[in-house]
C-alpha atoms as a PDB file:
ATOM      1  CA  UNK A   1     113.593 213.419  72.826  1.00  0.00           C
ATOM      2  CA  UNK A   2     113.603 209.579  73.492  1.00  0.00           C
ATOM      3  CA  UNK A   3     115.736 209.169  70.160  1.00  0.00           C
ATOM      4  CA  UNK A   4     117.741 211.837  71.044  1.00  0.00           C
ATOM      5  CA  UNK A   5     118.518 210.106  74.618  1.00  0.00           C
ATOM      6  CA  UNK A   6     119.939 206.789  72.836  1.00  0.00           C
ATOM      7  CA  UNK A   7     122.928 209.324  71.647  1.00  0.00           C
ATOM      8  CA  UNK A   8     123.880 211.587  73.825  1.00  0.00           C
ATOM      9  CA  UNK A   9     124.491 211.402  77.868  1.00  0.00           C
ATOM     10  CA  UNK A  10     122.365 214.721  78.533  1.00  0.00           C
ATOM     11  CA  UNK A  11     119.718 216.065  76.907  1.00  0.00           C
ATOM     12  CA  UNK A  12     118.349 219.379  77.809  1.00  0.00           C
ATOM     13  CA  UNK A  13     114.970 220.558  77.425  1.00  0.00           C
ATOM     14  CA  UNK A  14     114.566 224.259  77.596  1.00  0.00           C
ATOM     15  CA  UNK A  15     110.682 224.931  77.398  1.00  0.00           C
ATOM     16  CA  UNK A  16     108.489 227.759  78.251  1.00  0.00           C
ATOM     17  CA  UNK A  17     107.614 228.233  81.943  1.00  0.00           C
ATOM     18  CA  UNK A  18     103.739 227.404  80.951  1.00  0.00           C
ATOM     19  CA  UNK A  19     101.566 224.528  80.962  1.00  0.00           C
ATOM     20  CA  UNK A  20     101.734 223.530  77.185  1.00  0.00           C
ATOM     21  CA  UNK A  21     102.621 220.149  75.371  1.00  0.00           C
ATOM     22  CA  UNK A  22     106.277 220.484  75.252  1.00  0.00           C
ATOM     23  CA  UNK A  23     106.613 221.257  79.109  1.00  0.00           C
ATOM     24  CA  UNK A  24     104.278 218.151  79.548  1.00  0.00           C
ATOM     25  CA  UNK A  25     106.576 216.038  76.883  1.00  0.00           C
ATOM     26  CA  UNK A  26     109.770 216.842  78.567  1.00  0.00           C
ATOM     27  CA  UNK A  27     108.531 215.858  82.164  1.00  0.00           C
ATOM     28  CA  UNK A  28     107.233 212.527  81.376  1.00  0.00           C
ATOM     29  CA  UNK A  29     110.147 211.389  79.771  1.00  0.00           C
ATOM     30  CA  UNK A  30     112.917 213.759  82.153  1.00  0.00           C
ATOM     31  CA  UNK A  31     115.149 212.033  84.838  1.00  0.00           C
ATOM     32  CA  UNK A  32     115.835 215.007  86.468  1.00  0.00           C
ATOM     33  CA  UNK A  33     113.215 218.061  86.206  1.00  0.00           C
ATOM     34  CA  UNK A  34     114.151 221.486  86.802  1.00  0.00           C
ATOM     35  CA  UNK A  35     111.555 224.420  88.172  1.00  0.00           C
ATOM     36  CA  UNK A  36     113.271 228.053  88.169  1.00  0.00           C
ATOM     37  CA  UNK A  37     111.635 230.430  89.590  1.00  0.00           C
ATOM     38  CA  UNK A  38     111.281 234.000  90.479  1.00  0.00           C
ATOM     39  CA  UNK A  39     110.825 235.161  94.184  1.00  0.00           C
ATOM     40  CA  UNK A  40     106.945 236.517  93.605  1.00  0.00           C
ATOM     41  CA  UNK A  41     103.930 235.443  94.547  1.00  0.00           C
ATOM     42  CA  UNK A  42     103.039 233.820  91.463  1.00  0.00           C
ATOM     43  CA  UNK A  43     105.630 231.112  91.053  1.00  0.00           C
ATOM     44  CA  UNK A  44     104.934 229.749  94.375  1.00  0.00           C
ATOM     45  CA  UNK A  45     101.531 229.701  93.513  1.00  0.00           C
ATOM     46  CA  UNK A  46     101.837 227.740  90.544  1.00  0.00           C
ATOM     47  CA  UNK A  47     103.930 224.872  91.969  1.00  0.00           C
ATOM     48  CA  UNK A  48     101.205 222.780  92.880  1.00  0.00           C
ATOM     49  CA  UNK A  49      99.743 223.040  89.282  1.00  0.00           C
ATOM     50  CA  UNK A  50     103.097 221.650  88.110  1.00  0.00           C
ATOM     51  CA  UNK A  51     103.197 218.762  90.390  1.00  0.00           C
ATOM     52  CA  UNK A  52      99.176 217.680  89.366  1.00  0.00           C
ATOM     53  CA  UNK A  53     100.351 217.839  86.145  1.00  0.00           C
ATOM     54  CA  UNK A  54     103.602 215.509  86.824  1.00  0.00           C
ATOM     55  CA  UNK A  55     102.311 212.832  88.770  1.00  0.00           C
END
């Protein structure tokens, strides 16, 4: 990703929506992070996983 980022302006990391080491690659090197989710119960839920894992 980081080799990547020395030739092109944007990068885009499309990984699954699950707690695995791509999805924890892409967030420690991302300037901008993006969280989709779907209006149930269970997204919401899982935000605050995503952040613990972040910071």
């Amino acid at each position: 990703m980081k080799d990547l980022a020395v030739h092109y302006d944007y990068v885009v990391a499309d990984t699954a929506g699950r707690d695995s080491r791509e999805l924890r690659t892409s967030m420690v090197i991302a300037d901008v992070l993006f969280s989709p989710s779907r209006p149930s119960q269970y997204d919401p839920d899982t935000l605050p996983h995503l952040t613990d894992v972040f910071l």
